[in-house]
C-alpha atoms as a PDB file:
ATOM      1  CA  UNK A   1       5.497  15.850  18.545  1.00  0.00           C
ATOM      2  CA  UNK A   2       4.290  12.197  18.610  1.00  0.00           C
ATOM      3  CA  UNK A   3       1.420  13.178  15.992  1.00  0.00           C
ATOM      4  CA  UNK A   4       4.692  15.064  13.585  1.00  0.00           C
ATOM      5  CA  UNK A   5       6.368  11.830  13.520  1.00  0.00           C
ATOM      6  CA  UNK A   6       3.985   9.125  12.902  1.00  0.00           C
ATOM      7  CA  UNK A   7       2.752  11.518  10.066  1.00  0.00           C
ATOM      8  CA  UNK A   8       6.655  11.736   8.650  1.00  0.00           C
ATOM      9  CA  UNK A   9       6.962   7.757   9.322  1.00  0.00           C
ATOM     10  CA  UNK A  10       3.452   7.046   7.132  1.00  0.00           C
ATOM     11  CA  UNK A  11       4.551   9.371   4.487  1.00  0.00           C
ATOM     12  CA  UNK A  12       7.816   7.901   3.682  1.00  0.00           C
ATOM     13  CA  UNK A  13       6.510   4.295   4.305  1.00  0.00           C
ATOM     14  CA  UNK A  14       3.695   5.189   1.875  1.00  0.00           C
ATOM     15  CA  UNK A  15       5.438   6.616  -0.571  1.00  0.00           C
ATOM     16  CA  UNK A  16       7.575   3.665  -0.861  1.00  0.00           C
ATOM     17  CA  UNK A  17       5.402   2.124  -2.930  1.00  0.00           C
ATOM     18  CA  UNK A  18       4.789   4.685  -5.215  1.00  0.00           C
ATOM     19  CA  UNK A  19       8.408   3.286  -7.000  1.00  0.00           C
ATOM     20  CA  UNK A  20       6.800   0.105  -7.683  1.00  0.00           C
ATOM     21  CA  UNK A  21       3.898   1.367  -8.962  1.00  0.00           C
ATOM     22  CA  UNK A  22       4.902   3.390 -11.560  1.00  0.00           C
ATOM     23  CA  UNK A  23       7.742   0.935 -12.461  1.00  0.00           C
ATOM     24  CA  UNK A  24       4.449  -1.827 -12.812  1.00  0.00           C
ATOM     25  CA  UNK A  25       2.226   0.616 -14.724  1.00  0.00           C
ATOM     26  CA  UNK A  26       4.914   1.764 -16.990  1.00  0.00           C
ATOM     27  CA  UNK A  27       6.254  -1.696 -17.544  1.00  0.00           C
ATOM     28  CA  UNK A  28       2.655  -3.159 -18.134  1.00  0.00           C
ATOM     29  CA  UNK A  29       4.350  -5.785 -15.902  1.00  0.00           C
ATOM     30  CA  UNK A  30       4.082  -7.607 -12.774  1.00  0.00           C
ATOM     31  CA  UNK A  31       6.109 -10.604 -13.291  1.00  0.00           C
ATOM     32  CA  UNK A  32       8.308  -9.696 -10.420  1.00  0.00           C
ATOM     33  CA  UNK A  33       5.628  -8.903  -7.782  1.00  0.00           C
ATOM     34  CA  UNK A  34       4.745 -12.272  -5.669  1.00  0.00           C
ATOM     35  CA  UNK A  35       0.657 -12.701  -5.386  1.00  0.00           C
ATOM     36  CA  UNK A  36       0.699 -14.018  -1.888  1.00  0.00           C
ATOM     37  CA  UNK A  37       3.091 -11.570  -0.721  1.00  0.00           C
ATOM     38  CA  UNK A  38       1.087  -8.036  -2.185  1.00  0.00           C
ATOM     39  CA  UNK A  39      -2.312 -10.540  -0.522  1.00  0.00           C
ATOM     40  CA  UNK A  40      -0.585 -10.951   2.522  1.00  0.00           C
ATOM     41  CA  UNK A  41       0.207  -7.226   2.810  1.00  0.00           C
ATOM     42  CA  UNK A  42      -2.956  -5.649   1.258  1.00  0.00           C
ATOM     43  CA  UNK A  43      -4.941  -8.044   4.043  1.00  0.00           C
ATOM     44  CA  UNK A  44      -2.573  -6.184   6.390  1.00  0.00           C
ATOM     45  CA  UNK A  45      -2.902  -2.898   5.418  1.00  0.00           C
ATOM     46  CA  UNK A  46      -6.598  -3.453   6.093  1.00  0.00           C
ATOM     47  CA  UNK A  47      -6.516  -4.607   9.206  1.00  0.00           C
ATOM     48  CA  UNK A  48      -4.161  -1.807   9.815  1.00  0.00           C
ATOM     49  CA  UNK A  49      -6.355   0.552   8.412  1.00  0.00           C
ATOM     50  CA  UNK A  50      -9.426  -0.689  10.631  1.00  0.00           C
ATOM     51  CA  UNK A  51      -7.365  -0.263  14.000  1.00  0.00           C
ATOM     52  CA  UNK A  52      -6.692   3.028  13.214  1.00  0.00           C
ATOM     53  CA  UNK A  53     -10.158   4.233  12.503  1.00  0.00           C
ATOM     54  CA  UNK A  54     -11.126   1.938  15.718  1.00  0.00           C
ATOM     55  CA  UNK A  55      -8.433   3.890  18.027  1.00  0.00           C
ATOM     56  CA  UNK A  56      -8.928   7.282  15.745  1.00  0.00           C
ATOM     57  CA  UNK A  57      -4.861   7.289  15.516  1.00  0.00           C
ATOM     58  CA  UNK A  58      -4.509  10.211  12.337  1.00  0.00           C
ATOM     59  CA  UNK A  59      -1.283   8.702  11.225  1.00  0.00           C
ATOM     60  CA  UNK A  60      -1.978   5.048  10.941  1.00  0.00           C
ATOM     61  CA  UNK A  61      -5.911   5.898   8.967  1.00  0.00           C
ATOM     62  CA  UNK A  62      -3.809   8.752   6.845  1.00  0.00           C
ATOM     63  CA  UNK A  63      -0.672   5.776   6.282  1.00  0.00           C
ATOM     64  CA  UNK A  64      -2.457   2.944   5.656  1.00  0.00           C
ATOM     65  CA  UNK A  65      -5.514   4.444   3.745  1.00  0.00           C
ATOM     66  CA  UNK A  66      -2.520   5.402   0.673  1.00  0.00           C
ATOM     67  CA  UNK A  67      -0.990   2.701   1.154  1.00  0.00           C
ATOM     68  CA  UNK A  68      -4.224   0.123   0.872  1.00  0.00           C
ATOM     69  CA  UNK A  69      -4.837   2.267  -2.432  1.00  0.00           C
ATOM     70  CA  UNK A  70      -1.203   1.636  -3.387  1.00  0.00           C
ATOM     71  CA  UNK A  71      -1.044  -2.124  -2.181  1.00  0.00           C
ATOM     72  CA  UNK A  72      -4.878  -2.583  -4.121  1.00  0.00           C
ATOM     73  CA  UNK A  73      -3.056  -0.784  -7.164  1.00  0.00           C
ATOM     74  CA  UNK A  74      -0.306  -3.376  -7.586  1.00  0.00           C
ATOM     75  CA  UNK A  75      -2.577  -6.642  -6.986  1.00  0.00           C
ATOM     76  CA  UNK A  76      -5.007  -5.459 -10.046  1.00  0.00           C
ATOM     77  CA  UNK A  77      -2.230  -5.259 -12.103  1.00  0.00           C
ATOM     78  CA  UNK A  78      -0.552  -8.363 -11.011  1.00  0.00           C
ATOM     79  CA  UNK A  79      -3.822  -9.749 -12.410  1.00  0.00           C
ATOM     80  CA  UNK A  80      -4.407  -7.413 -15.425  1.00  0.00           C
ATOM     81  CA  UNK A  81      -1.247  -7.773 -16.746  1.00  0.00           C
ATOM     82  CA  UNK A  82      -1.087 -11.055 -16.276  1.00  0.00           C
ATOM     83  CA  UNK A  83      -3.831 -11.804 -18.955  1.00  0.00           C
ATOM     84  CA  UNK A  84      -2.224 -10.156 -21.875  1.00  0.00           C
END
Protein backbone atom coordinates (compact mmCIF):
# COMPACT_ATOMS: atom_id res chain seq x y z
CA UNK A 1 0.00 0.00 0.00
CA UNK A 2 3.00 2.24 0.87
CA UNK A 3 4.54 1.46 -2.74
CA UNK A 4 0.52 2.58 -4.35
CA UNK A 5 0.88 5.82 -2.74
CA UNK A 6 4.26 7.15 -3.19
CA UNK A 7 3.65 6.10 -6.91
CA UNK A 8 0.12 8.30 -6.87
CA UNK A 9 2.11 11.18 -4.83
CA UNK A 10 5.16 11.21 -7.72
CA UNK A 11 2.67 11.15 -10.44
CA UNK A 12 0.66 14.08 -9.52
CA UNK A 13 3.78 15.99 -8.21
CA UNK A 14 5.35 15.21 -11.61
CA UNK A 15 2.84 16.02 -13.63
CA UNK A 16 2.64 19.36 -12.15
CA UNK A 17 5.04 20.56 -14.19
CA UNK A 18 3.88 19.40 -17.27
CA UNK A 19 1.43 22.89 -17.11
CA UNK A 20 4.42 24.95 -17.19
CA UNK A 21 5.99 23.31 -19.74
CA UNK A 22 3.75 23.42 -22.35
CA UNK A 23 2.63 26.97 -21.33
CA UNK A 24 6.82 27.81 -21.84
CA UNK A 25 7.11 25.86 -25.10
CA UNK A 26 3.99 27.22 -26.55
CA UNK A 27 4.70 30.72 -25.40
CA UNK A 28 8.41 30.54 -26.67
CA UNK A 29 8.70 32.25 -23.24
CA UNK A 30 10.28 32.07 -19.98
CA UNK A 31 10.17 35.50 -18.72
CA UNK A 32 8.19 34.41 -15.75
CA UNK A 33 10.29 31.40 -14.63
CA UNK A 34 13.10 32.61 -11.95
CA UNK A 35 16.77 31.01 -12.97
CA UNK A 36 17.86 30.40 -9.45
CA UNK A 37 14.68 29.02 -8.43
CA UNK A 38 14.24 26.12 -11.60
CA UNK A 39 18.62 25.78 -10.47
CA UNK A 40 17.77 25.42 -7.07
CA UNK A 41 15.12 22.77 -7.80
CA UNK A 42 16.70 20.91 -10.78
CA UNK A 43 19.98 20.57 -8.22
CA UNK A 44 17.28 19.08 -5.98
CA UNK A 45 15.65 16.87 -8.05
CA UNK A 46 19.10 15.36 -8.55
CA UNK A 47 20.02 14.82 -5.41
CA UNK A 48 16.62 13.42 -5.01
CA UNK A 49 16.99 11.31 -7.79
CA UNK A 50 20.47 9.88 -6.49
CA UNK A 51 18.92 8.87 -2.97
CA UNK A 52 16.48 7.01 -4.54
CA UNK A 53 18.62 4.90 -6.77
CA UNK A 54 21.05 4.73 -3.51
CA UNK A 55 18.02 3.33 -1.22
CA UNK A 56 16.32 1.58 -4.54
CA UNK A 57 12.91 3.46 -3.33
CA UNK A 58 10.65 2.86 -6.98
CA UNK A 59 8.67 5.95 -6.33
CA UNK A 60 11.20 8.59 -5.59
CA UNK A 61 13.77 7.14 -8.96
CA UNK A 62 10.22 6.86 -11.06
CA UNK A 63 9.17 10.78 -9.46
CA UNK A 64 12.12 12.47 -9.67
CA UNK A 65 13.62 10.88 -12.90
CA UNK A 66 10.25 12.89 -14.88
CA UNK A 67 10.51 15.41 -13.02
CA UNK A 68 14.57 16.11 -13.51
CA UNK A 69 13.52 15.74 -17.34
CA UNK A 70 10.74 18.26 -16.71
CA UNK A 71 12.79 20.65 -14.33
CA UNK A 72 16.00 20.24 -17.19
CA UNK A 73 13.15 21.08 -19.84
CA UNK A 74 12.23 24.47 -18.38
CA UNK A 75 15.96 25.70 -17.54
CA UNK A 76 16.98 25.17 -21.45
CA UNK A 77 14.32 27.19 -22.36
CA UNK A 78 14.75 29.79 -19.78
CA UNK A 79 18.05 30.08 -21.66
CA UNK A 80 16.91 29.45 -25.30
CA UNK A 81 14.33 31.73 -25.24
CA UNK A 82 16.04 34.10 -23.66
CA UNK A 83 18.41 34.73 -26.70
CA UNK A 84 15.84 35.53 -29.26
Amino acid sequence: MSQFIGFVAAALTTIAFLPQVIKTYKSRSAEGLSLSTFSLLTSGVLLWLIYGLMVMDLPVIFANFLTLILAISLLFMKFKYKAQ
